[in-house]
Protein backbone atom coordinates (compact mmCIF):
# COMPACT_ATOMS: atom_id res chain seq x y z
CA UNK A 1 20.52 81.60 115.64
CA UNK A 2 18.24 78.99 116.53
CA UNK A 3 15.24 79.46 118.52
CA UNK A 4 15.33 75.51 119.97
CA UNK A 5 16.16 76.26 123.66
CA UNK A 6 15.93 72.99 124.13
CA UNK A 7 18.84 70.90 125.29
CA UNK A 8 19.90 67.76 123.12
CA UNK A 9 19.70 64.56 124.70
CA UNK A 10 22.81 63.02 126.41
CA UNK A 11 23.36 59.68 125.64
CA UNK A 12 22.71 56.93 128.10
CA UNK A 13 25.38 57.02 130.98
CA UNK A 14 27.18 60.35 129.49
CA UNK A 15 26.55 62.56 132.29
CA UNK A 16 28.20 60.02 134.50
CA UNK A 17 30.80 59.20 132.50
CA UNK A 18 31.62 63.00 131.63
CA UNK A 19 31.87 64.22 135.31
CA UNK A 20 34.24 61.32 135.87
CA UNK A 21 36.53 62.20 133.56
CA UNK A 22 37.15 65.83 134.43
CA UNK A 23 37.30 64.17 138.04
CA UNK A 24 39.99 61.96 136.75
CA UNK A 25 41.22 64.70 134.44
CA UNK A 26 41.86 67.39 137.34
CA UNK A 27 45.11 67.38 139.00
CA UNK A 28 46.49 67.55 135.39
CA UNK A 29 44.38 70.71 134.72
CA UNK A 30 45.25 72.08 138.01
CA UNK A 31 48.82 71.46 137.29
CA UNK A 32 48.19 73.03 133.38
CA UNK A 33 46.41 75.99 134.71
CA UNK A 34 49.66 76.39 137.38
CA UNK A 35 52.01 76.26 134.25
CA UNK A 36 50.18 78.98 132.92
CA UNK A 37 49.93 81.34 135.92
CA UNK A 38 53.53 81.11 135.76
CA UNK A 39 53.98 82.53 132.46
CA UNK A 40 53.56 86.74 132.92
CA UNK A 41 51.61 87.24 130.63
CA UNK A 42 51.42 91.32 131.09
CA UNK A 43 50.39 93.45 128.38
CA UNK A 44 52.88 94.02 125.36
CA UNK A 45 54.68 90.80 126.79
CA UNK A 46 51.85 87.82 126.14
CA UNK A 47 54.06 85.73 122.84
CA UNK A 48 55.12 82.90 125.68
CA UNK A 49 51.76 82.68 127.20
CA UNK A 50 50.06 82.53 123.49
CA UNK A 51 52.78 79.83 122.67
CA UNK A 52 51.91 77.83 125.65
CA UNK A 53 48.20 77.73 124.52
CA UNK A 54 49.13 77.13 120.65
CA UNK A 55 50.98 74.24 121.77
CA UNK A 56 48.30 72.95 124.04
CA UNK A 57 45.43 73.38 121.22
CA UNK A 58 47.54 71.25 118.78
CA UNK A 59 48.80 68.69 120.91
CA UNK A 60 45.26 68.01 120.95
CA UNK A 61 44.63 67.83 117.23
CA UNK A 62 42.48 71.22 116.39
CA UNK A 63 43.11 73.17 113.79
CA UNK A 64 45.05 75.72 114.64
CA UNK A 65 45.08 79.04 113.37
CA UNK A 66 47.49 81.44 115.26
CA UNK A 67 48.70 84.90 113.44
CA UNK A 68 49.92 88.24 113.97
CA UNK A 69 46.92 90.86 114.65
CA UNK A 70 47.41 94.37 112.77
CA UNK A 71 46.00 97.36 113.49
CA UNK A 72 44.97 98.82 110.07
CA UNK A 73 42.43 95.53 109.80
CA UNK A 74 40.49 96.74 112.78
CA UNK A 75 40.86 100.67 112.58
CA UNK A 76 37.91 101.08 110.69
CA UNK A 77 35.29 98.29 113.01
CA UNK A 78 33.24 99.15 115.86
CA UNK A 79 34.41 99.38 118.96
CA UNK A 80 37.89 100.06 117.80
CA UNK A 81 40.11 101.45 121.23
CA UNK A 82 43.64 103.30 120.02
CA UNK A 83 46.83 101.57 121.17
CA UNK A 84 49.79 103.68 122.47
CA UNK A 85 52.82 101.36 122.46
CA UNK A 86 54.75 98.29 121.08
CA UNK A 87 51.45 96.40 119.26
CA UNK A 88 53.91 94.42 116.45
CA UNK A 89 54.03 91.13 118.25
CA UNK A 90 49.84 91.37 118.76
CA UNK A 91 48.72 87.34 118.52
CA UNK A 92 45.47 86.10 118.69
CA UNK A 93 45.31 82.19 118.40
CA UNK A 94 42.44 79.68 117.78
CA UNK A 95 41.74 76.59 117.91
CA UNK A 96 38.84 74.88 116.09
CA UNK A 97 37.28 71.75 116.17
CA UNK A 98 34.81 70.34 113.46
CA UNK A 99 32.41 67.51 113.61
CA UNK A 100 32.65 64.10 111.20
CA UNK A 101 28.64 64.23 111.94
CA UNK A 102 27.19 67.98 112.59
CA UNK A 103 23.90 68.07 114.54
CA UNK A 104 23.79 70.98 117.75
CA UNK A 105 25.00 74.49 117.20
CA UNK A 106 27.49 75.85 117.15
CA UNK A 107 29.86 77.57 119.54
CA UNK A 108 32.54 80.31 120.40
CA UNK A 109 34.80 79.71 124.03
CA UNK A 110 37.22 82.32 124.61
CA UNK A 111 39.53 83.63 126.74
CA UNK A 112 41.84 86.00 127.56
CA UNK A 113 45.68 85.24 128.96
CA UNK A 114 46.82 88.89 129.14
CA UNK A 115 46.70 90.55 132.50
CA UNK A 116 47.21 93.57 134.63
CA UNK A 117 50.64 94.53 136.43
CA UNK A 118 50.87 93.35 139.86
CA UNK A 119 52.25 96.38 141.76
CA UNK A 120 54.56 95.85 144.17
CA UNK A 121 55.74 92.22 144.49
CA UNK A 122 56.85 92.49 148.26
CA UNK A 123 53.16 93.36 148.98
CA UNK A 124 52.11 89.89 147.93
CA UNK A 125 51.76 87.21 150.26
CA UNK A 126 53.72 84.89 147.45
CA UNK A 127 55.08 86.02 144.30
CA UNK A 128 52.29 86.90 141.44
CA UNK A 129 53.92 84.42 139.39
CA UNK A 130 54.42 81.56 141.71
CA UNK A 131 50.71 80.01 141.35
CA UNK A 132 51.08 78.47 145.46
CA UNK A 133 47.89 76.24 146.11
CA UNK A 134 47.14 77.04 149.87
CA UNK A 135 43.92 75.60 151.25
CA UNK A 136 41.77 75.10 148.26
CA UNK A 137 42.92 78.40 146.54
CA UNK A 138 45.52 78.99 143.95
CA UNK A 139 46.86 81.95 143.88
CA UNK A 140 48.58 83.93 141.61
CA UNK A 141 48.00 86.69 139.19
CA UNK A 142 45.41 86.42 136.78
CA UNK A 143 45.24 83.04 138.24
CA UNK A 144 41.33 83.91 138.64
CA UNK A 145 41.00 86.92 135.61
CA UNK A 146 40.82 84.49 133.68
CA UNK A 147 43.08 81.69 132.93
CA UNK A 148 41.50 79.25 135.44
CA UNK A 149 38.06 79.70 133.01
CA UNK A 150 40.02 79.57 130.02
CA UNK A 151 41.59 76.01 130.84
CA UNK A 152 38.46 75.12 132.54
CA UNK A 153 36.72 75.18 128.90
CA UNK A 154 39.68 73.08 127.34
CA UNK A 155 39.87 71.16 129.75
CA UNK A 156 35.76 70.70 129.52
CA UNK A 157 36.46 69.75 126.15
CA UNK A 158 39.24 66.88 126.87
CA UNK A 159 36.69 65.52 129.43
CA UNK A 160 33.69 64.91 126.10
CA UNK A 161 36.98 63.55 124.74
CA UNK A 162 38.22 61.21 127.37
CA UNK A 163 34.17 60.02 127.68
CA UNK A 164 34.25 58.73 124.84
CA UNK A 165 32.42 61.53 122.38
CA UNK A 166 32.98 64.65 120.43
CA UNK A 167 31.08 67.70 119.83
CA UNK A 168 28.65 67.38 116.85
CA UNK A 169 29.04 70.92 115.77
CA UNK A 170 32.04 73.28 115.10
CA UNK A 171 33.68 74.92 118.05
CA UNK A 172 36.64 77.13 118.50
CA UNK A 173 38.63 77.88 121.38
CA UNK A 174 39.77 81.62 121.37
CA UNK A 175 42.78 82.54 122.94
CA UNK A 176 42.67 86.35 122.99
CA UNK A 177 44.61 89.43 124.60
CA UNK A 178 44.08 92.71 124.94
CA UNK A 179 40.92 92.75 127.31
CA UNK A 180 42.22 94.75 130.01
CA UNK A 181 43.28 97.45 127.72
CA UNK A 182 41.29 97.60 124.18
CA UNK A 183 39.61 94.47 123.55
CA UNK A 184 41.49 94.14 120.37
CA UNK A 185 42.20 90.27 120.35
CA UNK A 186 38.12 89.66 120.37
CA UNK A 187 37.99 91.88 117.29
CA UNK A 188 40.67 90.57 116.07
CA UNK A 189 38.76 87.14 115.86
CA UNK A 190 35.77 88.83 113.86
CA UNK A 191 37.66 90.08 112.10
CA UNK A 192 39.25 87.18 110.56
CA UNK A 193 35.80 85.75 110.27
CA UNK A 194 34.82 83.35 113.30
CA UNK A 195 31.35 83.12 114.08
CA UNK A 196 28.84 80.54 115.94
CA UNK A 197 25.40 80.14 117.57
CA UNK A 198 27.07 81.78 120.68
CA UNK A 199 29.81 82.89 122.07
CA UNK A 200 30.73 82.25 126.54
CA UNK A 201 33.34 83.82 128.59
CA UNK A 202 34.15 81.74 131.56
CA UNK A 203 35.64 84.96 132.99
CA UNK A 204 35.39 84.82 137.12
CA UNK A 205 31.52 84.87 138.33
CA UNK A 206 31.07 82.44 140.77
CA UNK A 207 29.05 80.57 138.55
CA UNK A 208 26.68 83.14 137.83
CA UNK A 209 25.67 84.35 134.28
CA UNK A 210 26.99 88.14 133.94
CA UNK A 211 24.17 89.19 131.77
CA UNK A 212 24.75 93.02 131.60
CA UNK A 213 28.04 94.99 131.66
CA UNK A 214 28.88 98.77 131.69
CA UNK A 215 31.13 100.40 129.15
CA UNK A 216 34.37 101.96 129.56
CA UNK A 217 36.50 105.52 128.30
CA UNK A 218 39.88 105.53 129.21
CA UNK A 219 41.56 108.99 128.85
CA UNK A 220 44.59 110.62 129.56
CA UNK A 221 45.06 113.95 131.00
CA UNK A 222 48.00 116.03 129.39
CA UNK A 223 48.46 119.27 132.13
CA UNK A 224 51.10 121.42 131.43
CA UNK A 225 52.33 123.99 133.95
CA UNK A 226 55.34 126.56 134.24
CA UNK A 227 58.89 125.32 136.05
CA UNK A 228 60.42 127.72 138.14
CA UNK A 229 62.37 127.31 141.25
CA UNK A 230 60.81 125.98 143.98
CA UNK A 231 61.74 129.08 145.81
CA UNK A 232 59.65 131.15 143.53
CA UNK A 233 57.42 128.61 143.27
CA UNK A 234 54.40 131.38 143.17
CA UNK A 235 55.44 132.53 140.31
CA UNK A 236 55.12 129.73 137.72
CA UNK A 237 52.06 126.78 137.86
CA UNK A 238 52.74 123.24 139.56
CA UNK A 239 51.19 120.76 136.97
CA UNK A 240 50.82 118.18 139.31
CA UNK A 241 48.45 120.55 141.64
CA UNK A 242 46.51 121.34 138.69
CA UNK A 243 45.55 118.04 137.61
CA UNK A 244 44.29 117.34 141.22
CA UNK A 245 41.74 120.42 140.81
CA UNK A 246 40.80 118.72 137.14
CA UNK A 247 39.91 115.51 138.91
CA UNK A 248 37.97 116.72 141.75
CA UNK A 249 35.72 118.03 138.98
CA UNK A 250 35.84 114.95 137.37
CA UNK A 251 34.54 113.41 140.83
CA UNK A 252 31.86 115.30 140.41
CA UNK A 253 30.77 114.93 136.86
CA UNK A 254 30.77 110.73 138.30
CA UNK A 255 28.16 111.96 140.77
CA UNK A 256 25.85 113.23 138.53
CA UNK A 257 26.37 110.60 136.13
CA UNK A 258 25.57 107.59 139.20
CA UNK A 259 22.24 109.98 139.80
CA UNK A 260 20.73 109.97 136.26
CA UNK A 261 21.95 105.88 136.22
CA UNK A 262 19.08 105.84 139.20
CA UNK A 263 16.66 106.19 136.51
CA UNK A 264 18.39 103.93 133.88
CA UNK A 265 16.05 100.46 132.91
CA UNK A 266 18.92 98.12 133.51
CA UNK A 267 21.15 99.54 135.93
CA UNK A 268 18.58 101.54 138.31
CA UNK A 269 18.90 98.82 141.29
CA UNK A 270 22.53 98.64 141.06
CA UNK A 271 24.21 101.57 143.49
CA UNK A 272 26.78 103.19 141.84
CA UNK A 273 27.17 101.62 138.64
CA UNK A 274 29.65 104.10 137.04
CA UNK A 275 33.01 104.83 138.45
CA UNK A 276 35.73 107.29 137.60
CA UNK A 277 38.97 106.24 138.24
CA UNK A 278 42.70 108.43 137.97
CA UNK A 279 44.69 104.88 137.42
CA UNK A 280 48.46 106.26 136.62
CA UNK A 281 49.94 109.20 137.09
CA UNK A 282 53.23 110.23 136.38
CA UNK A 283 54.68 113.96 136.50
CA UNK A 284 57.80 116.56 137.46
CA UNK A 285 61.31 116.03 137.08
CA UNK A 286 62.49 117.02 140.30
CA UNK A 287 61.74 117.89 143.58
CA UNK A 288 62.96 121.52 144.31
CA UNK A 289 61.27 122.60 140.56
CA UNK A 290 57.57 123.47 140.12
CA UNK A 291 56.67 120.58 137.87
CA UNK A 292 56.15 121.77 134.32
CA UNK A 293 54.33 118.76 133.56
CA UNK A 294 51.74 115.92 134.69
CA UNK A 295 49.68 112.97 132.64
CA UNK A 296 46.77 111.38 134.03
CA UNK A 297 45.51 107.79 132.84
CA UNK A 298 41.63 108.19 133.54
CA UNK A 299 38.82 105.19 133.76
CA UNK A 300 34.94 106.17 133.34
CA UNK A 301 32.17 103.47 133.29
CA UNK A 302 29.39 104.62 130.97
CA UNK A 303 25.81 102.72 131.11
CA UNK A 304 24.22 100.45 128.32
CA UNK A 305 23.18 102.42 125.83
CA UNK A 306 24.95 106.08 126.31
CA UNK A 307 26.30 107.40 123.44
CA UNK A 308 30.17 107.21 123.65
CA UNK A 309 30.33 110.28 121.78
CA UNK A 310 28.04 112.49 123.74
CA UNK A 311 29.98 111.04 126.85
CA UNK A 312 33.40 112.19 125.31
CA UNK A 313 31.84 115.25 124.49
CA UNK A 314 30.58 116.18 128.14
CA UNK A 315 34.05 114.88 129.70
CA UNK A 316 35.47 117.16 127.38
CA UNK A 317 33.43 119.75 128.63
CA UNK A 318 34.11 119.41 132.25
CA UNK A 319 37.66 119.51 132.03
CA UNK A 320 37.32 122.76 130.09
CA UNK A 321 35.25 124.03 132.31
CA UNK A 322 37.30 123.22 135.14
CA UNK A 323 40.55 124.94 133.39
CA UNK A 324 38.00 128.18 132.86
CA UNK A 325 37.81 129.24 136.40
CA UNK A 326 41.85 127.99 137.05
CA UNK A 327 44.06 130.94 137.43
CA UNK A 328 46.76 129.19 135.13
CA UNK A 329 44.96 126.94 133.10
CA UNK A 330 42.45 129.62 131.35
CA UNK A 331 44.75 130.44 129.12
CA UNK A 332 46.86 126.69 129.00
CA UNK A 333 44.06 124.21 128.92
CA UNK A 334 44.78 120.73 129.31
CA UNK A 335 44.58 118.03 126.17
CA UNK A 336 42.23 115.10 126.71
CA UNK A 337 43.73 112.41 124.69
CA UNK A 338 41.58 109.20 124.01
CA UNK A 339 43.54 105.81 124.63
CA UNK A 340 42.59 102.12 125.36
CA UNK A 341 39.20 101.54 125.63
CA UNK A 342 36.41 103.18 123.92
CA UNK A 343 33.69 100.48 124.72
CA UNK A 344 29.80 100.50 124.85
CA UNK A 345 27.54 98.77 127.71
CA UNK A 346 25.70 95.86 126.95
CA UNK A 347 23.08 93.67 127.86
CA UNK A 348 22.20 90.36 126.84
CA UNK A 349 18.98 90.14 124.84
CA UNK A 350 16.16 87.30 124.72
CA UNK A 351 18.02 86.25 121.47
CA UNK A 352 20.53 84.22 124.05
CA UNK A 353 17.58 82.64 126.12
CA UNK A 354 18.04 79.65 124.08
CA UNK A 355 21.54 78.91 125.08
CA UNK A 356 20.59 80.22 128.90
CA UNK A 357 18.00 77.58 128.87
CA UNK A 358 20.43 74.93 128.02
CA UNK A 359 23.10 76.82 130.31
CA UNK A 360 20.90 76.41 133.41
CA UNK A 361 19.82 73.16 132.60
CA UNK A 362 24.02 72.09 132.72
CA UNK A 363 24.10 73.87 136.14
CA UNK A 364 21.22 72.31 137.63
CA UNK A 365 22.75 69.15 136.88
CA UNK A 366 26.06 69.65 138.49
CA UNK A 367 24.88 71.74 141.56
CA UNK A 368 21.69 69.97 142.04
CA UNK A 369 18.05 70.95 140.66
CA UNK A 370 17.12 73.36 143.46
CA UNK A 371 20.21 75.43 142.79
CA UNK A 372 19.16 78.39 140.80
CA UNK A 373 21.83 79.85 138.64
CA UNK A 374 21.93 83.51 139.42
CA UNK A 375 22.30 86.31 136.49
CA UNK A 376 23.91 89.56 137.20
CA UNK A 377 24.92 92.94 136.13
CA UNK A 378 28.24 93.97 136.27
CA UNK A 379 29.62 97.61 136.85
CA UNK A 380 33.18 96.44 134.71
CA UNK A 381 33.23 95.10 130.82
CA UNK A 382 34.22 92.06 129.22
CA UNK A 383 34.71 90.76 125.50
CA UNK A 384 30.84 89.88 125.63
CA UNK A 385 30.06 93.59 123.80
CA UNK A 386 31.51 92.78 120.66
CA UNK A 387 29.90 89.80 119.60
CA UNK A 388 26.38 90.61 121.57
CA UNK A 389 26.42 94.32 119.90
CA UNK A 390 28.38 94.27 116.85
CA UNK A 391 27.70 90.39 115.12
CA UNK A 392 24.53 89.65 116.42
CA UNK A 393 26.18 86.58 118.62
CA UNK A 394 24.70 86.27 122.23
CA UNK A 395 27.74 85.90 124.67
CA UNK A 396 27.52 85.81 128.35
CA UNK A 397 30.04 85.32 130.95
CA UNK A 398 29.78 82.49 133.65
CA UNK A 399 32.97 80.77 135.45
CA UNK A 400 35.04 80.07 138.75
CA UNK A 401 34.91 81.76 142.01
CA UNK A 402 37.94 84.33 141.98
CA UNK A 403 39.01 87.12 144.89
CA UNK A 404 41.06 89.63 144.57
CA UNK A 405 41.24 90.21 140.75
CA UNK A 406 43.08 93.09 139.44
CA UNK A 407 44.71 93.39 143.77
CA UNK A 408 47.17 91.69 146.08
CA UNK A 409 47.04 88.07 146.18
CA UNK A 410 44.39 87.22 143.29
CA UNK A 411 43.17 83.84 143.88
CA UNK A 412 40.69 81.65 142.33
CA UNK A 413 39.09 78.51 143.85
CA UNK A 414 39.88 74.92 143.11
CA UNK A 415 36.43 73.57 143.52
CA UNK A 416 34.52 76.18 141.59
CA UNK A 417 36.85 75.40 139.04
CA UNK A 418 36.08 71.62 139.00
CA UNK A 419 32.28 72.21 138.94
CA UNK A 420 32.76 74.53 136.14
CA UNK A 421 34.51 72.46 134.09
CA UNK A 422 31.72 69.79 134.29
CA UNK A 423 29.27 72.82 133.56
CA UNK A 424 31.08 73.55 130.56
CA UNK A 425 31.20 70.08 129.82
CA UNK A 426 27.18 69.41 129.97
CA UNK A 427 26.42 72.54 128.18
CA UNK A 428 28.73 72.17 125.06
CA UNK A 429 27.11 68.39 125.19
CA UNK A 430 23.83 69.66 124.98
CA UNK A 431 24.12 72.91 122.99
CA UNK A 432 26.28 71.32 120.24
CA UNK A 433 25.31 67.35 120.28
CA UNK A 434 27.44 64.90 120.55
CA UNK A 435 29.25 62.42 118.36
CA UNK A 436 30.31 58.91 119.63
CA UNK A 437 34.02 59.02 118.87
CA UNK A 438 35.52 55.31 117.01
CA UNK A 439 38.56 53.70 117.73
């Protein structure tokens, strides 16, 4: 990667011209991102969604490249989480623009359209799939995480178009899924061989650069316990009860682990980095019999840096030791079975201060030269990890303002969108070059 941080030079009248045309440009992307909200674009379930954005990307004229992902291509790569369930229909899509005249670097946008389940419907305020605008919000789910950033960045490229220019170096638009659950889509796009300069995420920061990220082991619990009547119940094992005394100790493993992170380089200022989480459970077959059975879908954050391995190992450890002292599980011990994401930390090196530079040059353009653009850490993960640590491509995260991500009522704000798409806009301008387009 180049070491130029500095930003190409706009041509005369572009910055004007460019944040009038996303102004002109926006109740069409507002009414885009809406059609898009709509779609449910849940895991297993994201074909319609990845059509909508195939379409999109060609009605536009990039070259599109859109194709089934398969898990024996990836099996073997770094950072590689296990999928349990229906993975045959697996798309990734891209979209990629080259210059007539190449001059800037290059770059990588992506993001993802899959997202997480909504719970209960009733205990939304509107549906999760009705995007309803309501005082400067739209909300909907994954309204904010992330398909506001995603159109935000095509919608930053229309706006170079509509001004008049192109970008004068290559740039694909990555339409990925799979980042709630493995991060599979991302590798799928190494995989197949796209590379650039950089790589940015406009996943929800309130444009703010996301510089470091934890990692992430999800885990099931498999306890198995003996079914008797429940009017015996003493004399068999209630699976469910067990698996509550394996993740009290599991509670307690996330202590000490938050207590050595006070010491870590990176995260030692952030309270409580790491958190454990028991996200699904499901057990028992009926309510008058001691359940013989009980699995238990487990998050645990890991910092920067910490071997996945060694962490395995010492979760591994706890629930044995845990079933050691159990007066039924001694001699049954439950199976730890490794699912979804197996995913380092990272943090963003000085090889990316060249594209920060011209990052916070875009945002001091649009928000004024006194705002400062603010970098973070965050205790979640993105896609950022497999580019950053893996292919030796910065990527950072910034985009809109979002509430409520991954809850009730997710929403995501119409103005931060606006001024990110005019970020975007300025930055690939100045990171890639532009190219006066002819009639």
């Amino acid at each position: 990667m180049t070491t130029d941080s500095t930003p190409l030079p706009l041509p005369d009248g572009a910055l004007e011209r460019i944040t009038k045309a996303v102004d002109a440009g926006f109740e069409a992307q507002v009414g885009f991102l809406a059609d898009f909200v709509a779609i449910p674009s849940l895991r297993f379930e994201e074909g319609a969604a990845q059509d909508f954005m195939a379409q999109a990307l060609r009605k536009r004229g990039y070259k599109v490249d859109d194709w089934t992902i398969r898990l024996e291509d990836l099996e073997h790569l770094p950072g590689f989480g296990p999928i349990h369930g229906d993975f045959s229909r697996a798309r990734s899509v891209v979209g990629s623009h080259h210059s007539a005249r190449t001059k800037g670097r290059s770059l990588i946008l992506q993001g993802h359209l899959d997202v997480v389940p909504t719970g209960p419907v009733e205990m939304w305020k509107y549906h999760p799939f009705d995007p309803v605008i309501e005082n400067g919000w739209m909300n909907g789910r994954g309204a904010g995480d992330m398909k506001a950033g995603t159109v935000a960045a095509l919608y930053a490229l229309d706006a170079l178009k509509a001004a008049g220019f192109e970008p004068a170096a290559t740039v694909h638009f990555q339409s990925v899924i799979e980042e709630e659950s493995t991060g599979l889509g991302a590798l799928s796009t190494l995989q197949r061989g796209y590379r650039a300069d950089v790589a940015v995420l406009p996943e929800p920061s309130s444009l703010t650069i996301n510089r470091a990220q934890v990692g992430a082991l999800w885990f099931r619990l498999r306890v198995r316990g003996k079914p008797v009547h429940v009017s015996v119940a003493g004399e068999g094992s209630n699976a469910i009860m067990a698996g509550y005394d394996i993740l009290a100790a599991l509670k307690e493993m996330e202590a000490e682990w938050n207590a050595r992170a006070a010491q870590d380089p990176v995260y030692h200022d952030v309270p409580h980095p790491l958190n454990f989480n028991a996200g699904k459970i499901g057990g028992g077959d009926w309510a008058s019999s001691v359940p013989a059975w009980c699995d238990i879908d487990c998050r645990m954050g890991v910092l920067p840096g910490q071997d996945l391995e060694a962490a395995k190992a010492e979760i591994e450890a706890r629930v044995s030791g845990a079933a050691r002292d159990h007066p039924f599980l001694s001699n049954n011990p439950p199976e730890v079975i490794w699912n979804g994401f197996q995913a380092e930390g990272y943090v963003l090196g000085p090889d990316a201060d060249p594209a920060l530079a011209v990052m916070r040059a875009a945002h001091a353009q649009v928000l004024g030269a006194g705002a400062q653009i603010a970098e973070h850490k965050m205790t979640a993960l993105t896609d950022t990890r497999f580019y950053g640590l893996y292919y030796d491509i910065p990527a950072f995260c910034i985009g809109p303002t979002a509430q409520n991500i991954h809850g009730f009522d997710e929403r995501v704000e119409l103005e931060s969108i606006r001024k990110l798409t005019v970020v975007l806009a300025l930055f690939i301008a100045q990171w890639c070059g532009l190219n006066p387009l002819r009639d």
